[in-house]
Structures are given as structure tokens and as C-alpha cells.
Protein backbone atom coordinates (compact mmCIF):
# COMPACT_ATOMS: atom_id res chain seq x y z
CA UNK A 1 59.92 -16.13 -12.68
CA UNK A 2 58.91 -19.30 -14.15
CA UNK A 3 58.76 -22.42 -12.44
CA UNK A 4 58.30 -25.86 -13.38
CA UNK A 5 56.29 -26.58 -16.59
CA UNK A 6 54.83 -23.37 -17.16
CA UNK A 7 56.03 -20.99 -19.09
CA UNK A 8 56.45 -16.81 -18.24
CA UNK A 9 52.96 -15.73 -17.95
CA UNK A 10 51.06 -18.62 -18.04
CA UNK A 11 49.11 -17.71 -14.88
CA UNK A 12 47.81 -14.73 -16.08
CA UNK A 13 47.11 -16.33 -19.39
CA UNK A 14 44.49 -19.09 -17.49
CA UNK A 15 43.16 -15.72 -15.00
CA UNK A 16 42.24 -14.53 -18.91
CA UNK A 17 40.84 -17.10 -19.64
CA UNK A 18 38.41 -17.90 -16.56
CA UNK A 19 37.40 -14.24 -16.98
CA UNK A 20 36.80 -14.48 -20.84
CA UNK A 21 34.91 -17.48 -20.34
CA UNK A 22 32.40 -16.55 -17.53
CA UNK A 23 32.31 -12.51 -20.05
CA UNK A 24 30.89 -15.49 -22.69
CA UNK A 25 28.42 -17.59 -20.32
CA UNK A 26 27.25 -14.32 -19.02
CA UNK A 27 26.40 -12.72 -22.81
CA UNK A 28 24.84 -15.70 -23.96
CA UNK A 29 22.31 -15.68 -21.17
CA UNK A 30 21.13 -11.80 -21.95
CA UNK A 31 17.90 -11.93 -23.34
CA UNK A 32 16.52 -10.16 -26.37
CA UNK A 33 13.35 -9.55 -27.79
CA UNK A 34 9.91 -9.73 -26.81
CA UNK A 35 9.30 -10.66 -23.23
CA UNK A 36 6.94 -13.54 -22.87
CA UNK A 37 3.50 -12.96 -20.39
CA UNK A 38 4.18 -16.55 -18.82
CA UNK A 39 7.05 -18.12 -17.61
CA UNK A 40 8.29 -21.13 -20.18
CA UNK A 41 8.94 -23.38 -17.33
CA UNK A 42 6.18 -23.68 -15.02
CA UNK A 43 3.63 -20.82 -17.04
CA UNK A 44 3.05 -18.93 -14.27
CA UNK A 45 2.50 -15.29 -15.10
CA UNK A 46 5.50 -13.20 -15.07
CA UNK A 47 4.54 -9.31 -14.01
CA UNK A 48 4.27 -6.18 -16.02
CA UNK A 49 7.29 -4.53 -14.53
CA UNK A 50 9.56 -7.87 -14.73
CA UNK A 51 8.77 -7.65 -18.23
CA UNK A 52 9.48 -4.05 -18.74
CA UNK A 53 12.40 -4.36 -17.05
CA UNK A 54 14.81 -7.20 -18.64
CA UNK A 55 13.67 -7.03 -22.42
CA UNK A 56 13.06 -11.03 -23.52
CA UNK A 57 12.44 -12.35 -20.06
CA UNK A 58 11.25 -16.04 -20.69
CA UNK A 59 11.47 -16.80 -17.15
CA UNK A 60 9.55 -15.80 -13.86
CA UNK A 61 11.37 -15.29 -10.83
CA UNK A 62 11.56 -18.62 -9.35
CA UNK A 63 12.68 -20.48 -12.13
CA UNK A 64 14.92 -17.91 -12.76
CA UNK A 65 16.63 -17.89 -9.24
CA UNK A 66 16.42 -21.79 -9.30
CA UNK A 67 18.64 -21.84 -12.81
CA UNK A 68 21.11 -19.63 -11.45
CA UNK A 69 21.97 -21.50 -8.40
CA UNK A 70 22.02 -24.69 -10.04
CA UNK A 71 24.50 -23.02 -12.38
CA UNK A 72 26.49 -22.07 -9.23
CA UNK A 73 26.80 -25.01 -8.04
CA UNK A 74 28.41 -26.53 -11.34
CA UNK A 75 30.82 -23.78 -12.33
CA UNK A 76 33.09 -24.47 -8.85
CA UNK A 77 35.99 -24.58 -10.74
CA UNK A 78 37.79 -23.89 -13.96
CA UNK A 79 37.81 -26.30 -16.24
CA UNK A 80 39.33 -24.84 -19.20
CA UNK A 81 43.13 -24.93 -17.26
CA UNK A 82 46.01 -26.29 -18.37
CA UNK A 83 46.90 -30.43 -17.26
CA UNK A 84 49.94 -29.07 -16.04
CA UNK A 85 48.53 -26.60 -13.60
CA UNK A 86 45.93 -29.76 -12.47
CA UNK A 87 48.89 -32.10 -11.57
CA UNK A 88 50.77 -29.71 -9.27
């Protein structure tokens, strides 16, 4: 049951595509590689076991926590949907 503007499925289609898109912000923050002994923001050290536990850490865990709230606070709502969907 389609009504106004969008077409049969085109719900499910932007549902997709929030999903695909946060799959995509999530892989590109994985890590790889060596893990670095101080943090690249403030160089504080970052411990043994932080290390040996995400692989390519750059980050201690303060700067860590304080990137992923501030990306929190911008990803509040999806901007990749349809103009139609915005003006209803």
C-alpha cells in the first residue's frame, strides 16, 4: 500500500539504507595494524592490555570515549532520505 509520492517499498528501501550506512561508518572506524604505545591525541600512554586487545588502537580511552559521543551527537538523524519523505 503505497501512499503519496512514494513508491511500493520505499520505506524499507531508506530502513536499508540507514542500516548500510551506519554497517559502513562502523567498518571504516575498525582499526588495523600495529597498536601505537601513546595515544595520537593527547600522548598519554595507552596500556598493555588496551593494546592487546583492539589490534591498531591509536587512541587511549578518553579520547576514544570523547570521539564517540561527539559522533553521537551528530548522527541524530538520517540524512541520506529521500526529499519526499522530509516534506511530509
Amino acid at each position: 500500500m503505497a501512499s503519496g509520492w512514494a513508491h511500493e517499498g520505499a520505506v524499507q528501501e531508506q530502513i536499508d539504507a540507514t542500516v548500510n550506512s551506519a554497517v559502513e561508518r562502523a567498518r571504516s572506524r575498525l582499526t588495523v595494524g600495529d597498536s601505537l604505545e601513546f595515544c595520537e591525541e593527547c600522548d598519554a600512554e595507552i596500556p598493555e592490555k588496551r593494546r592487546n586487545a583492539i589490534p591498531g588502537v591509536r587512541l587511549c580511552i578518553a579520547c576514544q570515549s570523547e570521539l564517540e559521543s561527539s559522533d553521537k551527537a551528530q548522527s541524530l538523524y538520517n540524512r541520506s532520505g529521500s526529499k519526499d519523505s522530509q516534506l511530509r
